[in-house]
N, C-alpha and C. Protein backbone atom coordinates (compact mmCIF):
# COMPACT_ATOMS: atom_id res chain seq x y z
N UNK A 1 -9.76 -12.03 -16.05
CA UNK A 1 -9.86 -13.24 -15.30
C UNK A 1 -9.70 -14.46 -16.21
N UNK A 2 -10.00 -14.33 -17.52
CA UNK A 2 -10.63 -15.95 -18.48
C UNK A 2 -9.17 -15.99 -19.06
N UNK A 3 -7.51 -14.97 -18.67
CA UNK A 3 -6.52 -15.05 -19.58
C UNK A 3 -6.21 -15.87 -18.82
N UNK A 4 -6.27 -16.01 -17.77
CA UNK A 4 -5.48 -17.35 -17.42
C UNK A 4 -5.60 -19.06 -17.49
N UNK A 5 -5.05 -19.81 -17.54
CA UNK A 5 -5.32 -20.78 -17.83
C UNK A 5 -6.30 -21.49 -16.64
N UNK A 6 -7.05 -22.78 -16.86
CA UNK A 6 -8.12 -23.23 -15.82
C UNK A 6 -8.09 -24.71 -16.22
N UNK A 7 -8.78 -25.29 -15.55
CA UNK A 7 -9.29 -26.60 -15.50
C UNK A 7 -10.62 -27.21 -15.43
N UNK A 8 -10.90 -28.01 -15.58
CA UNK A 8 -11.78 -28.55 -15.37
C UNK A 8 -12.09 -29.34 -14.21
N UNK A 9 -12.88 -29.52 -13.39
CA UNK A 9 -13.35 -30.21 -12.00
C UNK A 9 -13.56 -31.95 -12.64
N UNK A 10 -14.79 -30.97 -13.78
CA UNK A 10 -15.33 -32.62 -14.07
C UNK A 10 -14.47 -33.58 -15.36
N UNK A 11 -13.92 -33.00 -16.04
CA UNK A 11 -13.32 -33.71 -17.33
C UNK A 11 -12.04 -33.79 -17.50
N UNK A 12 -11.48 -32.28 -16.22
CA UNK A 12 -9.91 -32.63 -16.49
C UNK A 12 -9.28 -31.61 -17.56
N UNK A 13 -10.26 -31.10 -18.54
CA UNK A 13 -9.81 -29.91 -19.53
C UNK A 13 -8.98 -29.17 -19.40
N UNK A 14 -7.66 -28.51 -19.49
CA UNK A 14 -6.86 -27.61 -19.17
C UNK A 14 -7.10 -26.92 -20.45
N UNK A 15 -7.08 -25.35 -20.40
CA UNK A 15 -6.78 -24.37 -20.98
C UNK A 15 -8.72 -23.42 -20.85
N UNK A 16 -8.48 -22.35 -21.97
CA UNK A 16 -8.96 -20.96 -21.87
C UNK A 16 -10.69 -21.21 -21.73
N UNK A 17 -11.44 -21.09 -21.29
CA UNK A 17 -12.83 -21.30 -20.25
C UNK A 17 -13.88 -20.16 -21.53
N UNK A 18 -14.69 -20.91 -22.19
CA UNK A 18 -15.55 -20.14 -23.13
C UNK A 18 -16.58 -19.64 -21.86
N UNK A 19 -17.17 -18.28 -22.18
CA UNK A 19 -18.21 -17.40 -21.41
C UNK A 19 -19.60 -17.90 -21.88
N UNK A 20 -20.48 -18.26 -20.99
CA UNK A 20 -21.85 -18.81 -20.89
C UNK A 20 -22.54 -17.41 -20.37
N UNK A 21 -24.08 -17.44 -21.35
CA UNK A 21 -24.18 -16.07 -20.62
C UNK A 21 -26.22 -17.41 -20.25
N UNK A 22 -26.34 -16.74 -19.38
CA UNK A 22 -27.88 -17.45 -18.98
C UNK A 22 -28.94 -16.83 -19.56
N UNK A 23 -30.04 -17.28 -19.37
CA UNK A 23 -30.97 -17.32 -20.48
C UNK A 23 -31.06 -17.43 -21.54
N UNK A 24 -32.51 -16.97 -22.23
CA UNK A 24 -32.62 -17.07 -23.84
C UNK A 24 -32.28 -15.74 -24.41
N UNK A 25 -31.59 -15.62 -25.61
CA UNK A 25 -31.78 -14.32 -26.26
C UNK A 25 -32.57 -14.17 -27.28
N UNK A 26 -33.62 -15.33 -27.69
CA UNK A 26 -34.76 -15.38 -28.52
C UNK A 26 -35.96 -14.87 -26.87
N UNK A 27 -35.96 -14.83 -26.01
CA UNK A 27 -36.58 -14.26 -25.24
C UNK A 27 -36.57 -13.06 -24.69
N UNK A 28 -34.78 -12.60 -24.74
CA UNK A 28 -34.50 -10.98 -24.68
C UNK A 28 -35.04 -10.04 -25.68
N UNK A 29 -35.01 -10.61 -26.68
CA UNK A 29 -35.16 -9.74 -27.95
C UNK A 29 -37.10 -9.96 -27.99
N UNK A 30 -37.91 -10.34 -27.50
CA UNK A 30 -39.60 -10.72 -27.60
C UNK A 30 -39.87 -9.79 -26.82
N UNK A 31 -39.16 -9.82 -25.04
CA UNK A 31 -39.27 -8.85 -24.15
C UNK A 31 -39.42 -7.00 -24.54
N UNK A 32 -37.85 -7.06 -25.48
CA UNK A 32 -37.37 -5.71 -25.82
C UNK A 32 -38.27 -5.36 -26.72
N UNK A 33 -39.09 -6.11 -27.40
CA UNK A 33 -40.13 -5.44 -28.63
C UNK A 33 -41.16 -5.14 -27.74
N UNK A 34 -41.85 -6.28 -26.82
CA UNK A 34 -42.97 -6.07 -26.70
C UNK A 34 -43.32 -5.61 -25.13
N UNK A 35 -42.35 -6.13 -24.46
CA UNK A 35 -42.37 -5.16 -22.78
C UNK A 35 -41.02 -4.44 -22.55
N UNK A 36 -41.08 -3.47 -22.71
CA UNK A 36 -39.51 -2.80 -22.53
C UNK A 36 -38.90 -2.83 -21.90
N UNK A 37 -40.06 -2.26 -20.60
CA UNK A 37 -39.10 -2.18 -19.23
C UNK A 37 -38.95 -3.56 -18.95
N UNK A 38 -39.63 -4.41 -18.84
CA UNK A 38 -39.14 -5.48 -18.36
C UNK A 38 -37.76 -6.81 -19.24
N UNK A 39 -37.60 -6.11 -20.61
CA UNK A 39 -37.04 -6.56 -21.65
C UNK A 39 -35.51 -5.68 -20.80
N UNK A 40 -35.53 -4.76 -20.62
CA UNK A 40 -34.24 -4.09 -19.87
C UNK A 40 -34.05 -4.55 -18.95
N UNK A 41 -34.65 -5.02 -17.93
CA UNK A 41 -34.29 -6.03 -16.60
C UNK A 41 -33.84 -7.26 -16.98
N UNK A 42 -34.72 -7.95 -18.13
CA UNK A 42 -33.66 -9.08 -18.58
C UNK A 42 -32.81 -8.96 -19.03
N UNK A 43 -32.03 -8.21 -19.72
CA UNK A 43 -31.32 -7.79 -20.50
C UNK A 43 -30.06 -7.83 -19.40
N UNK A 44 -30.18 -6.71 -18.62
CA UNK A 44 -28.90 -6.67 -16.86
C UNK A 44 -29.18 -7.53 -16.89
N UNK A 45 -30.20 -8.48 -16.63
CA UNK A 45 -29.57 -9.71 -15.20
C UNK A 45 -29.39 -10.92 -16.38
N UNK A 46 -28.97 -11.00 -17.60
CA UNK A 46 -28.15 -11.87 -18.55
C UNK A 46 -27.00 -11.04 -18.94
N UNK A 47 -26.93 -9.89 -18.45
CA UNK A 47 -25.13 -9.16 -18.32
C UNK A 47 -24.34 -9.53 -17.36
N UNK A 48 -25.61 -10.10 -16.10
CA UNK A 48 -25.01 -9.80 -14.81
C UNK A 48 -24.48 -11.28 -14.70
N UNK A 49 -25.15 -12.62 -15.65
CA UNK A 49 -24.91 -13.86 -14.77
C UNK A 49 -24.26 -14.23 -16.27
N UNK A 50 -22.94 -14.16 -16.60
CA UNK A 50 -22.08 -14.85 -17.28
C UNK A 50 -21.23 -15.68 -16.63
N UNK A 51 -21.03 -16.72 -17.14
CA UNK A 51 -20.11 -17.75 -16.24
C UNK A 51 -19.54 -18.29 -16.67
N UNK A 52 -17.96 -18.76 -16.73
CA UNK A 52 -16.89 -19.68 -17.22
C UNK A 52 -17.43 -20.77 -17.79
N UNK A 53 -16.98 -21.37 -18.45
CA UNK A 53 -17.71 -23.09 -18.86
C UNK A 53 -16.57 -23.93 -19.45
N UNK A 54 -16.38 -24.90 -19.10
CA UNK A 54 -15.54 -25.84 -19.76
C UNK A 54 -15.82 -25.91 -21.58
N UNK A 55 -14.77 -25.70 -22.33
CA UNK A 55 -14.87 -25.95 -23.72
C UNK A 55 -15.05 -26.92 -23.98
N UNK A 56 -14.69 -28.07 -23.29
CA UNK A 56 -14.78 -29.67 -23.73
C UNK A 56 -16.19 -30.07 -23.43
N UNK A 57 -16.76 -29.96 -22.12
CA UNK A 57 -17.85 -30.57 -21.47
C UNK A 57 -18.81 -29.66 -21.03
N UNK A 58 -19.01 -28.59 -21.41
CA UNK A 58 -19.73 -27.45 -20.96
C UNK A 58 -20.53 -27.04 -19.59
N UNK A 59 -19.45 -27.82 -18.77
CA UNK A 59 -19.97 -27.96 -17.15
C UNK A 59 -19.41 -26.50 -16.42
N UNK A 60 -19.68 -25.82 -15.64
CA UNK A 60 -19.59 -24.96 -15.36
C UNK A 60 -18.43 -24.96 -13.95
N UNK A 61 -17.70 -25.65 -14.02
CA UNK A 61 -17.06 -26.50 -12.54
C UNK A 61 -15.27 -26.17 -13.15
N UNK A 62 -15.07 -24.86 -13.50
CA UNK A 62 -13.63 -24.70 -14.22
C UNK A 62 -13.20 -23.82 -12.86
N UNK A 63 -12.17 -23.91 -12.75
CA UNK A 63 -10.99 -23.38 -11.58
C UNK A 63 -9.72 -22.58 -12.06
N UNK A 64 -9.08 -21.51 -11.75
CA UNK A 64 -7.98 -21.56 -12.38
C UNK A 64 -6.95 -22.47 -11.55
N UNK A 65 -6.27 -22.39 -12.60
CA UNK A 65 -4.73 -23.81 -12.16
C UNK A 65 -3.75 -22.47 -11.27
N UNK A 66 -3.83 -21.69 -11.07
CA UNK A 66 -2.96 -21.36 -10.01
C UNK A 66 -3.19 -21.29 -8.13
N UNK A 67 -4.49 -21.58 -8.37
CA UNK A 67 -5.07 -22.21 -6.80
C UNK A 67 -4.42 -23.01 -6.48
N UNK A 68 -4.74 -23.17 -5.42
CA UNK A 68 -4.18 -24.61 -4.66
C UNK A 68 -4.86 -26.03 -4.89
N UNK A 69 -6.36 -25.73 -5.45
CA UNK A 69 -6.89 -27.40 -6.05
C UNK A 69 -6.55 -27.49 -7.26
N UNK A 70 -6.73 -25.91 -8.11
CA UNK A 70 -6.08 -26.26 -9.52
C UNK A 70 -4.44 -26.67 -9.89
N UNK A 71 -3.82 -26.66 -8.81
CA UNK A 71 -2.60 -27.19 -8.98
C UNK A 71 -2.53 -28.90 -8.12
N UNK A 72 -3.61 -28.65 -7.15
CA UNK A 72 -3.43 -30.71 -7.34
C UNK A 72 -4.14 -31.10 -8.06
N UNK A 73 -5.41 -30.29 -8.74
CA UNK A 73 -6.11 -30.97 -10.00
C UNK A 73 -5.29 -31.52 -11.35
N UNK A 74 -4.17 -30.29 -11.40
CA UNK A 74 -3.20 -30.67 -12.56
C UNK A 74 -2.19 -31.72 -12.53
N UNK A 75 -1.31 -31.43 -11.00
CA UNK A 75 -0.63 -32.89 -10.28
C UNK A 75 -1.44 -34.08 -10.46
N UNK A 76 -2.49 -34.19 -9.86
CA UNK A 76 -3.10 -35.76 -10.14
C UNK A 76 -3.67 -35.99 -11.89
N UNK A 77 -3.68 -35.15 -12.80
CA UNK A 77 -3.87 -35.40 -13.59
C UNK A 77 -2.58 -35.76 -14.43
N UNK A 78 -1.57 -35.32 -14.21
CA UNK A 78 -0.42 -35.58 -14.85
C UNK A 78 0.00 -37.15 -14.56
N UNK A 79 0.23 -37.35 -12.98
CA UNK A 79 0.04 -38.75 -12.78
C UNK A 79 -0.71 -39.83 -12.94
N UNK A 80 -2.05 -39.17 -13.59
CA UNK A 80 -2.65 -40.54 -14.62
C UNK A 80 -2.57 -40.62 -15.64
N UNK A 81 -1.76 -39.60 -16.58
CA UNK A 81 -1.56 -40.05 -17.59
C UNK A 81 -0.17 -40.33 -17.66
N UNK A 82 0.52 -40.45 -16.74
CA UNK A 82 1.78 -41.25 -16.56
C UNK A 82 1.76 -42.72 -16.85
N UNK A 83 0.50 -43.26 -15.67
CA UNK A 83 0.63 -44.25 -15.68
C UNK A 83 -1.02 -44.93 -16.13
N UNK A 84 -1.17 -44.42 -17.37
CA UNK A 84 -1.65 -44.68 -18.97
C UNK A 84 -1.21 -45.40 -19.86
């Protein structure tokens, strides 16, 4: 999914979308020493919630450009820096 190229909603960023993973992993690793089982439930559900992120602005609002908004996101962005 992340080979293709994307955008940004909020900044406008074009290109490759760095992976955000949620939570702490100074808190995964406290869990896994000292509550296991429950150190393994955190563990899945920070496998389970990784999410695209803008490289520039680290907003989570990236699209790929072959949609239909990511291609007027890219159209209207081209035309402001036209007339720049």
């Amino acid at each position: 999914m992340a080979e293709s190229q994307y955008i940004c909603t909020s900044c406008g960023e074009v290109g490759k979308p760095k992976t955000n993973t949620k939570g702490s992993f100074w808190m995964e690793v406290l869990l896994g020493l000292f509550f296991v089982i429950p150190g393994v439930f955190y563990s899945f559900w920070r496998l389970g919630n990784k999410v695209y992120a803008c490289p520039a602005c680290g907003n989570e609002t990236v699209i790929p450009t072959d949609t239909p908004m990511g291609q007027k996101l890219l159209k209207d962005l081209k035309q402001e820096r036209k007339t720049s």
